[in-house]
N, C-alpha and C. Protein backbone atom coordinates (compact mmCIF):
# COMPACT_ATOMS: atom_id res chain seq x y z
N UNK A 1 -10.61 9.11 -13.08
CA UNK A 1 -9.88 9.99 -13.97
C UNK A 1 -10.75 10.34 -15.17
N UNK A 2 -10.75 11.43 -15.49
CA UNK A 2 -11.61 12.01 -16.49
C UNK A 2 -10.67 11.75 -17.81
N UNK A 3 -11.61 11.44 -19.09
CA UNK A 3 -10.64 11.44 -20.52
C UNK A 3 -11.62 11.86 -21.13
N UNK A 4 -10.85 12.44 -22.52
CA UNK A 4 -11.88 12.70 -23.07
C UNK A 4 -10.89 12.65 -24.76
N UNK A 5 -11.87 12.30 -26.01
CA UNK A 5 -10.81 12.28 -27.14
C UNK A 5 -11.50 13.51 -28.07
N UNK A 6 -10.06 13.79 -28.55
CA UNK A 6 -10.96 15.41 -29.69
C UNK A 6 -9.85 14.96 -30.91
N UNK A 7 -10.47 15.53 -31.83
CA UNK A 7 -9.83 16.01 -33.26
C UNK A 7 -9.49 17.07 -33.96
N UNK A 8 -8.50 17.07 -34.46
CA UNK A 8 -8.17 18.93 -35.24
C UNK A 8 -7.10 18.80 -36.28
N UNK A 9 -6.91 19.85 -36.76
CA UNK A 9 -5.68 19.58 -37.84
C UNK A 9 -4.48 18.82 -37.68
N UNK A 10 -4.02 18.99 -36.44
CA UNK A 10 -3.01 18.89 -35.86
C UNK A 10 -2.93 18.07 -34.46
N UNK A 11 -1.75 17.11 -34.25
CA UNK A 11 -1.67 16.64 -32.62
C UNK A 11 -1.64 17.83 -31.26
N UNK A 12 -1.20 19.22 -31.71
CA UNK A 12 -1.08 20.04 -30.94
C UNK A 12 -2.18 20.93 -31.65
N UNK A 13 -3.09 21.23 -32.40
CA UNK A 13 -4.46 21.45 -32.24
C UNK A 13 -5.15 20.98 -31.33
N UNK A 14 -5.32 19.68 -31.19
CA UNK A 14 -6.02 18.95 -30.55
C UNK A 14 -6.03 18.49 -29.19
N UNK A 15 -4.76 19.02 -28.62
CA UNK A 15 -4.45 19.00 -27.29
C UNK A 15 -4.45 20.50 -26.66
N UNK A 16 -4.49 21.54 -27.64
CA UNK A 16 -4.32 22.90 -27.21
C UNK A 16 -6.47 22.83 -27.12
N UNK A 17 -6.86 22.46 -27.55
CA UNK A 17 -8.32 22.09 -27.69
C UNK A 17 -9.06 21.47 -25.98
N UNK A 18 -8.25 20.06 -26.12
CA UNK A 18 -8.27 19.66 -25.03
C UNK A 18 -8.09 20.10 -23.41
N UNK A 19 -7.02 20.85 -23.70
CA UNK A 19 -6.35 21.33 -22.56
C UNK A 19 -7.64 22.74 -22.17
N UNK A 20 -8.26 23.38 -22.95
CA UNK A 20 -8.90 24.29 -22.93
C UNK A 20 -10.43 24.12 -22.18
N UNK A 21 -10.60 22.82 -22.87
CA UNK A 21 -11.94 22.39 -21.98
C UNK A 21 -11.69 21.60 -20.55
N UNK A 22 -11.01 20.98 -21.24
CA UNK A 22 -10.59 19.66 -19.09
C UNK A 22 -10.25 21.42 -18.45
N UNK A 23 -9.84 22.40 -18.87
CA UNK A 23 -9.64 23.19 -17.96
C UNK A 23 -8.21 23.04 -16.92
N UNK A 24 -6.93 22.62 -17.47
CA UNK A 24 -5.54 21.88 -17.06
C UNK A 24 -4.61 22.08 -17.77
N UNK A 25 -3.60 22.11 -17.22
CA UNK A 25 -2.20 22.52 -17.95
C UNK A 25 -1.73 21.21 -18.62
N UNK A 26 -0.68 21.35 -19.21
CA UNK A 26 -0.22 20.40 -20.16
C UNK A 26 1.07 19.14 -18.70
N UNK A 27 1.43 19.33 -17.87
CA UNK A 27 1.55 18.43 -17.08
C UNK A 27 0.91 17.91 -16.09
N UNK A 28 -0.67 18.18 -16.26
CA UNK A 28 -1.56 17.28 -15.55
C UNK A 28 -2.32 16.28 -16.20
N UNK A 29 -2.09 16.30 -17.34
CA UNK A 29 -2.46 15.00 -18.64
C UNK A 29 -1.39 14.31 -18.71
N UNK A 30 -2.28 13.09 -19.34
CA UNK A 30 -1.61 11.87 -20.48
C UNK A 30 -2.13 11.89 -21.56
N UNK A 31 -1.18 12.08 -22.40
CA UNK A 31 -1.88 11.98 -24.04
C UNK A 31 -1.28 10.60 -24.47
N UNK A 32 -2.86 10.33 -25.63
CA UNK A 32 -2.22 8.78 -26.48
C UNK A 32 -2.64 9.76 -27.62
N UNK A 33 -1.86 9.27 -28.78
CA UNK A 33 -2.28 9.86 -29.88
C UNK A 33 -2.69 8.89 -30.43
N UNK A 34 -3.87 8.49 -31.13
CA UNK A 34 -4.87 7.45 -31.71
C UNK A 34 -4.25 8.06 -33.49
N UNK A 35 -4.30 8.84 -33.66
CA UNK A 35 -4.24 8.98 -35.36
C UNK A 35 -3.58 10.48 -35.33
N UNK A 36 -1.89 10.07 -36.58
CA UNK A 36 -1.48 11.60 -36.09
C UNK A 36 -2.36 12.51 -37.44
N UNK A 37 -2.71 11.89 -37.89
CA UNK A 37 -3.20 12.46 -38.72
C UNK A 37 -2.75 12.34 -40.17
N UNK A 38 -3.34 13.23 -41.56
CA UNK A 38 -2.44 13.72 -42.60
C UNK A 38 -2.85 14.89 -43.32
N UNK A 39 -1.93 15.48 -44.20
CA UNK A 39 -2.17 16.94 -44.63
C UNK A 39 -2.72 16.59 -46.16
N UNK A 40 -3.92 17.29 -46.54
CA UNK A 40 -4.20 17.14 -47.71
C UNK A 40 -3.45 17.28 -48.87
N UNK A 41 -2.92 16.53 -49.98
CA UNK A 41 -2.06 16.49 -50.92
C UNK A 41 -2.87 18.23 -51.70
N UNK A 42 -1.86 18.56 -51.59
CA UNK A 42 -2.22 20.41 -52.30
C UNK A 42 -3.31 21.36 -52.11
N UNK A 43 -3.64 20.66 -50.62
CA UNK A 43 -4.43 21.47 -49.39
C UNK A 43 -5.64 21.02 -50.45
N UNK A 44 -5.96 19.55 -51.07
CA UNK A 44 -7.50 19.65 -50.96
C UNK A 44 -7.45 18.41 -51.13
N UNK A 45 -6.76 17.15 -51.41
CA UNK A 45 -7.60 15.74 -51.42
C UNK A 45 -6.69 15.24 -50.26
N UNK A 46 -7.59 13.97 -49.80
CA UNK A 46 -7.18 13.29 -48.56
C UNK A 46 -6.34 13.66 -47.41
N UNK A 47 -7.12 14.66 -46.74
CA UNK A 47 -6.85 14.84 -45.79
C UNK A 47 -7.51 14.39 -44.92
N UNK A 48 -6.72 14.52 -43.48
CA UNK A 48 -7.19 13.44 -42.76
C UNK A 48 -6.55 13.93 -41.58
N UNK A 49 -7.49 13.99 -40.17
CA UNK A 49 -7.44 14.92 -38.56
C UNK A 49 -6.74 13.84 -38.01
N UNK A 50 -5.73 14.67 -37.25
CA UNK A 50 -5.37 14.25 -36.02
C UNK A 50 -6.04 14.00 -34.84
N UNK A 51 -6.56 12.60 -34.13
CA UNK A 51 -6.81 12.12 -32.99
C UNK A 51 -6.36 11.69 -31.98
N UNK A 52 -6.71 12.38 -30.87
CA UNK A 52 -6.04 12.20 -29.36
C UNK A 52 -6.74 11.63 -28.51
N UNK A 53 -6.07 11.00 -27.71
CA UNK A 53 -6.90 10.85 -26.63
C UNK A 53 -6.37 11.46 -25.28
N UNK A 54 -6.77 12.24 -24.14
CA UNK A 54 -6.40 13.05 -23.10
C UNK A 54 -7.04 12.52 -21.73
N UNK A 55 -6.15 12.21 -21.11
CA UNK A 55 -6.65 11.61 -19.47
C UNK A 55 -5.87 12.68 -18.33
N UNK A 56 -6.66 13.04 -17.72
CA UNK A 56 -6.42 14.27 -16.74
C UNK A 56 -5.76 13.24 -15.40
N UNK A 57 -4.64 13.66 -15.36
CA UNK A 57 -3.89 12.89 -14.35
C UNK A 57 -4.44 12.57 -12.80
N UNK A 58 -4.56 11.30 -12.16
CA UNK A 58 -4.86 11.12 -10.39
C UNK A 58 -3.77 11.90 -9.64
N UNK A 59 -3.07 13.05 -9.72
CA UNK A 59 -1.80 13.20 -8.82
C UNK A 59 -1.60 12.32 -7.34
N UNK A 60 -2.97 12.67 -6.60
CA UNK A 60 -3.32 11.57 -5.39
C UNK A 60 -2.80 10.31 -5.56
N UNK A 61 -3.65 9.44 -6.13
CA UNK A 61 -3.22 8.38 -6.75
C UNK A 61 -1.82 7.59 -6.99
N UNK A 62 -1.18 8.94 -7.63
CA UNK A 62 0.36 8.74 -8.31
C UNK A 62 0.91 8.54 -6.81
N UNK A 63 0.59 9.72 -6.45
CA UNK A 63 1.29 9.85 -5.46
C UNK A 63 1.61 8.53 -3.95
N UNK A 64 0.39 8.54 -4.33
CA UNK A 64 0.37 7.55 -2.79
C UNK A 64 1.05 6.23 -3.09
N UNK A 65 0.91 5.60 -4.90
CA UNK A 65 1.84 4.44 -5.15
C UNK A 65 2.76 4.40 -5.40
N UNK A 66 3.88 5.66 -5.65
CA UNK A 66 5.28 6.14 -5.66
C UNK A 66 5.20 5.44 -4.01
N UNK A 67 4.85 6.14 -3.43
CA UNK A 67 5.40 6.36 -2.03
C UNK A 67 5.02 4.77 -1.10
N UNK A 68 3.99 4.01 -2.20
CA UNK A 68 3.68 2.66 -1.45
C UNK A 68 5.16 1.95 -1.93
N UNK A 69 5.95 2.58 -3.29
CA UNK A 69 6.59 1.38 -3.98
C UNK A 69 8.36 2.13 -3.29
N UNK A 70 8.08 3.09 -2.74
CA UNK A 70 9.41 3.71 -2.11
C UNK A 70 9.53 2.82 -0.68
N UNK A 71 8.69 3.00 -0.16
CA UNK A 71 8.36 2.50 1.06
C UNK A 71 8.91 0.91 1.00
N UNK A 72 7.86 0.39 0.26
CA UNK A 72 8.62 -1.65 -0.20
C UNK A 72 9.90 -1.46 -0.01
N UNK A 73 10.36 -0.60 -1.17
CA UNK A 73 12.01 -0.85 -0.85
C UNK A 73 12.67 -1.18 0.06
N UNK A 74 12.41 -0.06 1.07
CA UNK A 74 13.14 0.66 2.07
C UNK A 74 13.22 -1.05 3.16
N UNK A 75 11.60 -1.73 2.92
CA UNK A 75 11.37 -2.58 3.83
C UNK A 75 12.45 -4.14 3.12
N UNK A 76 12.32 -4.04 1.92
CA UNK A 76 12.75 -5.18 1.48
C UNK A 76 14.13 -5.34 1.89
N UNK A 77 14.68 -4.11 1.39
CA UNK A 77 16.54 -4.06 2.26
C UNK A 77 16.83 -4.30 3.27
N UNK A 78 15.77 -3.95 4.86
CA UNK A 78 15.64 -4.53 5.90
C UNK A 78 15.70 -6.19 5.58
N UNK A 79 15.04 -6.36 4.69
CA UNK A 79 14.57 -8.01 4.83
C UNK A 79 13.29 -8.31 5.91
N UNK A 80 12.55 -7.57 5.16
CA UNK A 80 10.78 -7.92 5.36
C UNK A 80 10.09 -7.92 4.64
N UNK A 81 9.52 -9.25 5.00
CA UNK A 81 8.56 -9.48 4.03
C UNK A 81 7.22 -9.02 4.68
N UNK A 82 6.59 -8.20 3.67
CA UNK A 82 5.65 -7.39 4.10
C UNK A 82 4.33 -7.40 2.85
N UNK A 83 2.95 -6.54 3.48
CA UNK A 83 2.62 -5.80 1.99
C UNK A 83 2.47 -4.37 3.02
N UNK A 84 2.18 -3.73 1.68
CA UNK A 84 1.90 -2.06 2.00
C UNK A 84 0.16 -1.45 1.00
N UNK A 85 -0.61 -0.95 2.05
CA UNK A 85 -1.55 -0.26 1.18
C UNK A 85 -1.77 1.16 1.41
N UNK A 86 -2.30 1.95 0.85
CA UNK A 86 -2.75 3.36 1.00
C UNK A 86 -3.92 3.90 1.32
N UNK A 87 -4.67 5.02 1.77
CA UNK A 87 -5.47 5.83 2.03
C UNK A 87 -5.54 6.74 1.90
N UNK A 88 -6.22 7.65 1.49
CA UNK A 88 -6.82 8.72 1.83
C UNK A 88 -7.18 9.51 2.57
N UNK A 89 -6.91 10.49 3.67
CA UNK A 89 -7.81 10.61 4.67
C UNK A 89 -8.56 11.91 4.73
N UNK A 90 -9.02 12.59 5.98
CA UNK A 90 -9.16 13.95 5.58
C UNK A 90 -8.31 14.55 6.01
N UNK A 91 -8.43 15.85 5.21
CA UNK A 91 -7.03 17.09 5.15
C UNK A 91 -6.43 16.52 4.13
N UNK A 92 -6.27 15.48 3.29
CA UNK A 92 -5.16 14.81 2.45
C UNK A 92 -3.89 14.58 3.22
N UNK A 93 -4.58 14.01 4.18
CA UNK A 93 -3.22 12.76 4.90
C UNK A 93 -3.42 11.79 4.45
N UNK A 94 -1.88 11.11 3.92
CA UNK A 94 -1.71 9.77 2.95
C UNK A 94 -1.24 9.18 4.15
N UNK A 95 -2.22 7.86 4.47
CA UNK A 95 -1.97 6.98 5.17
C UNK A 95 -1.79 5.71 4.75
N UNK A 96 -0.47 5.34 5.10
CA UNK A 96 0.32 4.34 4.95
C UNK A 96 -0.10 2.74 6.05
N UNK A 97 -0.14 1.64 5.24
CA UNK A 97 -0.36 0.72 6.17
C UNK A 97 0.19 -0.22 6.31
N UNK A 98 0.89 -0.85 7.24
CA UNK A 98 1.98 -1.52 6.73
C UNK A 98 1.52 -3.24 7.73
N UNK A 99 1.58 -4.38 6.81
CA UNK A 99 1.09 -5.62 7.12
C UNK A 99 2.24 -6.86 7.06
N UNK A 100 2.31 -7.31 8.47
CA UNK A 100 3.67 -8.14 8.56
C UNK A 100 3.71 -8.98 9.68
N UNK A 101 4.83 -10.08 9.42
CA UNK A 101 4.57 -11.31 10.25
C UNK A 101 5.82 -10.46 11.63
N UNK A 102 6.45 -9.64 10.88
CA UNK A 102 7.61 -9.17 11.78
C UNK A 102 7.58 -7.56 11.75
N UNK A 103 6.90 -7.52 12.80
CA UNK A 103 5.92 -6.06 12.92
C UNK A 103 7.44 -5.49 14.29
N UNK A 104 7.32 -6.51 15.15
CA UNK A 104 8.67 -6.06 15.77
C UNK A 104 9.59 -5.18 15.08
N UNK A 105 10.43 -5.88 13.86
CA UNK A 105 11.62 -5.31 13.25
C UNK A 105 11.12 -3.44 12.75
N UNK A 106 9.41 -3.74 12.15
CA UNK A 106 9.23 -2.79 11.70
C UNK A 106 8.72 -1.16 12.66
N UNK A 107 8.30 -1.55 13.66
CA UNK A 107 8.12 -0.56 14.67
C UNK A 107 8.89 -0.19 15.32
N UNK A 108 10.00 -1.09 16.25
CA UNK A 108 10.94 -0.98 17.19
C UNK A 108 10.16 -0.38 17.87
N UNK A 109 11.25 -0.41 19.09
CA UNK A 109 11.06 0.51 20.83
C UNK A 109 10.14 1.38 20.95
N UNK A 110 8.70 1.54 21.03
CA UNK A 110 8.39 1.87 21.25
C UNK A 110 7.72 2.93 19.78
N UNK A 111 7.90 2.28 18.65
CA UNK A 111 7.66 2.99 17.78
C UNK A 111 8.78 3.47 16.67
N UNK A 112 10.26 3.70 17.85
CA UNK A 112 10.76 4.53 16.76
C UNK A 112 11.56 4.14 15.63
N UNK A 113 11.31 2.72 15.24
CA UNK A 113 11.58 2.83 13.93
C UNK A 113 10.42 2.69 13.03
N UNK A 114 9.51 2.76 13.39
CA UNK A 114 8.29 3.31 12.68
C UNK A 114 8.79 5.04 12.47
N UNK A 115 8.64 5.72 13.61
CA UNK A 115 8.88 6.47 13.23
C UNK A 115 10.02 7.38 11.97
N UNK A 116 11.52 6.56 12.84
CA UNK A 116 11.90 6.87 11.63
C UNK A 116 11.60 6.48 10.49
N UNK A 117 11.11 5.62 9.17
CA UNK A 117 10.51 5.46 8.39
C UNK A 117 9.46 6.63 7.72
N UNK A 118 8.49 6.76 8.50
CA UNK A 118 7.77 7.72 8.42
C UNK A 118 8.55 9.06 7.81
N UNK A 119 9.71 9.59 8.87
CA UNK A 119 10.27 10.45 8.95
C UNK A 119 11.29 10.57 7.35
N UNK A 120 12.01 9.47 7.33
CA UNK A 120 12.37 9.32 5.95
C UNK A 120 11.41 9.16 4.48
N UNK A 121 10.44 8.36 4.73
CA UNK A 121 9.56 8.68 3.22
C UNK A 121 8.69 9.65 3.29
N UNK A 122 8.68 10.64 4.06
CA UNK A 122 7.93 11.67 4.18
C UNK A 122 8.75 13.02 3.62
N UNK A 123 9.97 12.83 3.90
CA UNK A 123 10.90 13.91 3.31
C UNK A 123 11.39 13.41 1.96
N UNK A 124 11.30 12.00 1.26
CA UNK A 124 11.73 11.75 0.06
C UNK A 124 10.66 12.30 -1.03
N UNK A 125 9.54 11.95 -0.11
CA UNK A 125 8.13 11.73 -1.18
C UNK A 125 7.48 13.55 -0.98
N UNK A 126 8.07 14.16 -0.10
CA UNK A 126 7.38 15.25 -0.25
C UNK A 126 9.00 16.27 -0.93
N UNK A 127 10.07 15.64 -1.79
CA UNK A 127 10.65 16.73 -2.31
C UNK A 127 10.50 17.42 -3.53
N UNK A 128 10.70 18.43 -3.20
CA UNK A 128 10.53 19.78 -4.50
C UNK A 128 8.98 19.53 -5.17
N UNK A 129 8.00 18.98 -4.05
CA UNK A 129 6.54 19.28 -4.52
C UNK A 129 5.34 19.47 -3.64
N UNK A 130 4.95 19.74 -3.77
CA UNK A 130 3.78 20.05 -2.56
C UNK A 130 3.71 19.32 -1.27
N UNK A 131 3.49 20.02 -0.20
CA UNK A 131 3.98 19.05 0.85
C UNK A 131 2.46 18.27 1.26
N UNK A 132 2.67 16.92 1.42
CA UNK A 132 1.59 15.85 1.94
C UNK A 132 1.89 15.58 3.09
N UNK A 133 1.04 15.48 4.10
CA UNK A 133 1.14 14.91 5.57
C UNK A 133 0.85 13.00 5.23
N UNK A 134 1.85 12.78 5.49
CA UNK A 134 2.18 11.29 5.70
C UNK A 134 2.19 10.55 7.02
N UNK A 135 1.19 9.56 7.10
CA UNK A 135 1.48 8.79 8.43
C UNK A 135 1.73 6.91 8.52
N UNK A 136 2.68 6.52 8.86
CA UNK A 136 2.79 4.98 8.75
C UNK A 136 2.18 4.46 9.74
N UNK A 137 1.41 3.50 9.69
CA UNK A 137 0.90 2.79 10.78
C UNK A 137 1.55 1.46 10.48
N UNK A 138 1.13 0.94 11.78
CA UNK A 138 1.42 -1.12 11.31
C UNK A 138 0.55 -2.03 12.05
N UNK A 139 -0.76 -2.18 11.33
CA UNK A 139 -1.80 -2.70 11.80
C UNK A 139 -2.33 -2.94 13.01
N UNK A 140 -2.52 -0.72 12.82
CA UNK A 140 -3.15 -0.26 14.03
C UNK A 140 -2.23 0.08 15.39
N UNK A 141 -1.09 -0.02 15.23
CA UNK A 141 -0.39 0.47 16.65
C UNK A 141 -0.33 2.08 16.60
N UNK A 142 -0.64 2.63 15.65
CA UNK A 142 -0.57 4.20 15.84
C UNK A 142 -1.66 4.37 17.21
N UNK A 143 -2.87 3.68 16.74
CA UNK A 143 -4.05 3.72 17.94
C UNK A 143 -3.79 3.43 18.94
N UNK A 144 -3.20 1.41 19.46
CA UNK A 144 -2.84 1.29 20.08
C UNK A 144 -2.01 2.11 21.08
N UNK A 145 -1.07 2.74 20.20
CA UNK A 145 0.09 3.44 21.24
C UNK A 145 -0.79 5.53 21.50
N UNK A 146 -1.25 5.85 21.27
CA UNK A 146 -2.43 6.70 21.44
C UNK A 146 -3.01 6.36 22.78
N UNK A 147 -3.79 5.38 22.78
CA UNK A 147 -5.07 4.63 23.92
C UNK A 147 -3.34 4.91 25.23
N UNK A 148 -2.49 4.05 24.76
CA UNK A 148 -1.64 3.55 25.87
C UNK A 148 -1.20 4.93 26.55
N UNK A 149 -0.90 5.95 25.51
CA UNK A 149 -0.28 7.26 26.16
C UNK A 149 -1.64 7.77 26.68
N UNK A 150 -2.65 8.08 26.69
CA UNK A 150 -3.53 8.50 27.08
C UNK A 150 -4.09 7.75 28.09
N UNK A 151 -3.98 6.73 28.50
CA UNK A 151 -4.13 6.34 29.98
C UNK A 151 -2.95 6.70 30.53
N UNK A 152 -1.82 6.75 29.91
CA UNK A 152 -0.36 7.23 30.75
C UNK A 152 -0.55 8.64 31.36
N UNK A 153 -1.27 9.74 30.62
CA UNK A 153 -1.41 10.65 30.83
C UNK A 153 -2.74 11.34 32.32
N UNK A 154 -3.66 10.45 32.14
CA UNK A 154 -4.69 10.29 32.89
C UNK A 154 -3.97 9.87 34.74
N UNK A 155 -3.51 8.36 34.29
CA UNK A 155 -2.97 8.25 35.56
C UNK A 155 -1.71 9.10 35.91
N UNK A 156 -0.93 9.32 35.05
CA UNK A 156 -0.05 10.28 35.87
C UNK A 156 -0.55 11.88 36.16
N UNK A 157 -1.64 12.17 35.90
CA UNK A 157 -1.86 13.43 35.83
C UNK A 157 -2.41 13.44 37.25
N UNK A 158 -3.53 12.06 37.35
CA UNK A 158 -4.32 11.86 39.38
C UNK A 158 -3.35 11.81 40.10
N UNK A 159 -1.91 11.28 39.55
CA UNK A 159 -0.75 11.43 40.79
C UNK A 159 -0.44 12.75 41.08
N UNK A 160 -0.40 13.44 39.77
CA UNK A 160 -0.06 14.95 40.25
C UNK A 160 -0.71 15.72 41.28
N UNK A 161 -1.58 15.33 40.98
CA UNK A 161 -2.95 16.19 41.89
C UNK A 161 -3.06 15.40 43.12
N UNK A 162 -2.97 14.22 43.30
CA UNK A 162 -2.47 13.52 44.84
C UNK A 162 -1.52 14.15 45.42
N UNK A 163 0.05 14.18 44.59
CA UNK A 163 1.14 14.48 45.52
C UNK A 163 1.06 15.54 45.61
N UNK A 164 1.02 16.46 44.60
CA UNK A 164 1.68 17.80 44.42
C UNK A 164 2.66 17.88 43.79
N UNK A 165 3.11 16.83 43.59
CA UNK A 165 4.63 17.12 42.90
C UNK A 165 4.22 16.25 41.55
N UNK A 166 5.28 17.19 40.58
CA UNK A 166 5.36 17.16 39.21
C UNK A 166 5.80 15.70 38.73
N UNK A 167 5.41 15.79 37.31
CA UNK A 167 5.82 14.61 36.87
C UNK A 167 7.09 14.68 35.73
N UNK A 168 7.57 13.71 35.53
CA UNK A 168 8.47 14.12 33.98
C UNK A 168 8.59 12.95 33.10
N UNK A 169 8.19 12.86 32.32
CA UNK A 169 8.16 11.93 31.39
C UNK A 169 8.82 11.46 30.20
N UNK A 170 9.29 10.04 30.10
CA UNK A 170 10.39 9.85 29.02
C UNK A 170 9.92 10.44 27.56
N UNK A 171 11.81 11.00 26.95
CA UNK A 171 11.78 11.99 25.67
C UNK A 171 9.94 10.95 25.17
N UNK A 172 9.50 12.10 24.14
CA UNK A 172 8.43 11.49 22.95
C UNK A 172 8.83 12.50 21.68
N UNK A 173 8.39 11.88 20.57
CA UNK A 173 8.55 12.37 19.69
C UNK A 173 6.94 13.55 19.46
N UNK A 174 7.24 14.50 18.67
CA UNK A 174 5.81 15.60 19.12
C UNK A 174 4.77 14.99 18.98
N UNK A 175 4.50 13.65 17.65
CA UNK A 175 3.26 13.62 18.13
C UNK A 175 2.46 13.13 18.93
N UNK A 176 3.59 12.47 19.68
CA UNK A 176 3.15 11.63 21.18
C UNK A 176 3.24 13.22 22.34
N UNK A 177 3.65 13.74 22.03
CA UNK A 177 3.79 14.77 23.60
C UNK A 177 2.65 15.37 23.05
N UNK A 178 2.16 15.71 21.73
CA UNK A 178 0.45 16.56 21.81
C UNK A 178 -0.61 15.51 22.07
N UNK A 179 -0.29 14.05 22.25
CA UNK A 179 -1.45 13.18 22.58
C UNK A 179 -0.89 13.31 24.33
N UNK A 180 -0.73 13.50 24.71
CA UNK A 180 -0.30 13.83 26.31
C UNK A 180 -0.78 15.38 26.58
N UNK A 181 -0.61 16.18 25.93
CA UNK A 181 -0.77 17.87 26.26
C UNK A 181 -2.55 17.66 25.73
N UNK A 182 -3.03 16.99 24.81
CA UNK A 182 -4.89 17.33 24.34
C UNK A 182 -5.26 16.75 25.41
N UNK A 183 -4.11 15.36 25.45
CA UNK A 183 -5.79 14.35 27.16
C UNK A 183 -5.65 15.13 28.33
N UNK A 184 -4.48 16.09 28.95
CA UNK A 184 -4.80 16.90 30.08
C UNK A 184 -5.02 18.13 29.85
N UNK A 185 -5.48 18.86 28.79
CA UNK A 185 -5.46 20.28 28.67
C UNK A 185 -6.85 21.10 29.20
N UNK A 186 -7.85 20.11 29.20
CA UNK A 186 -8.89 20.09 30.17
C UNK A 186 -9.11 20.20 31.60
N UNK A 187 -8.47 19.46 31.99
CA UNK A 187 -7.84 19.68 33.93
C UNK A 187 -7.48 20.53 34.30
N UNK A 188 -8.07 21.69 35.25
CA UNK A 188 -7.88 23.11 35.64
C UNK A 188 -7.14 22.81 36.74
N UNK A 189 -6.74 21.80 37.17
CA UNK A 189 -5.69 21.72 38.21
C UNK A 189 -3.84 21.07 38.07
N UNK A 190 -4.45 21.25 36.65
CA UNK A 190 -2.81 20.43 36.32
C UNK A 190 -2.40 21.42 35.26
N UNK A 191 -0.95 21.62 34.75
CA UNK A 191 -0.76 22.12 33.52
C UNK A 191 0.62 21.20 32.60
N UNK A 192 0.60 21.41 31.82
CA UNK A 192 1.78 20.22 30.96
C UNK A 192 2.43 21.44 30.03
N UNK A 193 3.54 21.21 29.99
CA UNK A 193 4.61 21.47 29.28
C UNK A 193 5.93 20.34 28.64
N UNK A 194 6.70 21.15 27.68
CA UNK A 194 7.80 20.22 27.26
C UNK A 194 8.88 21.00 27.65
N UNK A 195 9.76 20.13 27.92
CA UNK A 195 11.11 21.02 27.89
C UNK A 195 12.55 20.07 27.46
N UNK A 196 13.21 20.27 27.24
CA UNK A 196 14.50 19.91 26.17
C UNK A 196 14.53 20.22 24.77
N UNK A 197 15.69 19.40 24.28
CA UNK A 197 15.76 19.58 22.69
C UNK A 197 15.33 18.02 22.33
N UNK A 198 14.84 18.14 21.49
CA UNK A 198 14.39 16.69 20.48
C UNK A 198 16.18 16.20 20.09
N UNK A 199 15.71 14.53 20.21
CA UNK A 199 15.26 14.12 20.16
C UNK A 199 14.87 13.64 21.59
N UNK A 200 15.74 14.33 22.67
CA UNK A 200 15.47 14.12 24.33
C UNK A 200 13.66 14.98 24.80
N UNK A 201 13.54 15.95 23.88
CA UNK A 201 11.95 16.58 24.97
C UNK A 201 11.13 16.08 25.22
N UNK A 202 10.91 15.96 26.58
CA UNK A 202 10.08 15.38 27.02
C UNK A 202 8.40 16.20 28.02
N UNK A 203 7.55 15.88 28.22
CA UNK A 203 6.47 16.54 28.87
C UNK A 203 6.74 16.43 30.25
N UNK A 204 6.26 17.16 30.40
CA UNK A 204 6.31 17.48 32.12
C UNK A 204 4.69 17.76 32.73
N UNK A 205 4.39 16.77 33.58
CA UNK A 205 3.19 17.59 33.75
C UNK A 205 3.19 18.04 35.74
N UNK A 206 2.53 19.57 35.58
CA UNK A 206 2.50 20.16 36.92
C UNK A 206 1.69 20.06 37.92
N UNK A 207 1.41 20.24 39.13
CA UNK A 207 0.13 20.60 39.49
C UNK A 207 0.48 23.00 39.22
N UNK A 208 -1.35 23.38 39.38
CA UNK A 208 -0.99 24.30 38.92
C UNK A 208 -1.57 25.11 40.21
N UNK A 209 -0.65 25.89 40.18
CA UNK A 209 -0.46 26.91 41.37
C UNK A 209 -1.40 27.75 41.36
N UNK A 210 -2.12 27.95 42.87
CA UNK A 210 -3.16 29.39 42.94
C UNK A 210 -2.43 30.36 43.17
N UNK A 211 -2.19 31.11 41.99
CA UNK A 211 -1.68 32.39 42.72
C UNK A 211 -3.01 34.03 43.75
């Protein structure tokens, strides 16, 4: 975080000063005021400047420990004892990490109460402000369950192309059906689609017809 301290007649001299060089609006700082100053007794003895000090806000930062200390909550009411840390990633995906003796309670079936989680502090933490792509993991099953659908996809895709006949696969949530649609979208003999409504859609994969 950048700071920087200036002086001027005034506390709002000195931040209209400030604000001019950091190059930032007045709600992307923290001001301390070090000395408000005083006005010279009949505009000529002892006077004396107002000093600030100005720190240009982490929004990142803020952000990701709101959403580490929203998150605790959510887990503590469950009744888990947990910790939670943050990341960075690229694109500014805030990745969430979540560390626990009872990783069960916190993932469920297959994920989806990970997911929901996700799904809930992602819509709390992204309201009425810029939207952040949020992802929860829990030490590493996002990968895990990735690797697992992607051999799911592999072997069911050689069945397709053995039998001929299609496959259909239990509902996923989207970002499991685009880790199923990227690992076969390569294979000129198969094609994948979804069909239903969420939270039932599920992938389908074809063999693909010579016309």
């Amino acid at each position: 975080m950048k700071t920087i301290e200036r002086s001027a007649r005034t506390v709002e001299d000195a931040l209209a000063e400030a604000l001019d060089e950091l190059q930032v609006s007045r709600e992307d700082v923290e001001v301390e005021v070090l000395d408000e100053g005083a006005k010279a007794f009949l505009g000529l003895i002892g006077g004396k400047q107002a000093r600030i000090r100005v720190t240009v806000r982490d929004r990142r930062e803020e952000k990701g420990q709101a959403t580490v200390e929203f998150l605790q909550g959510i887990l503590e009411r469950m009744g888990v004892v947990c910790s939670v840390d943050y990341a960075w990633e690229e694109d500014d995906i805030l990745k969430i990490e979540i560390q626990s003796d009872e990783l069960g309670l916190v993932i469920g079936r297959r994920g989806e109460t990970l997911d929901a989680l996700q799904y809930l502090v992602s819509l709390a933490m992204n309201r009425n402000v810029e939207w952040t792509r949020i992802i929860l993991d829990a030490e590493g099953y996002r990968a895990r369950r990735e690797e697992t659908l992607r051999n799911l996809a592999s072997r069911l895709g050689d069945r397709v192309k053995r039998t001929g006949r299609r496959a259909v696969l239990d509902p996923m949530n989207a970002m499991e059906r685009r880790i199923i649609h990227l690992t076969l979208q390569e294979d000129q003999s198969i094609h994948t689609h979804s069909e239903g409504v969420a939270p039932y859609r599920r992938v389908i994969i074809a063999p693909r017809r010579n016309r």
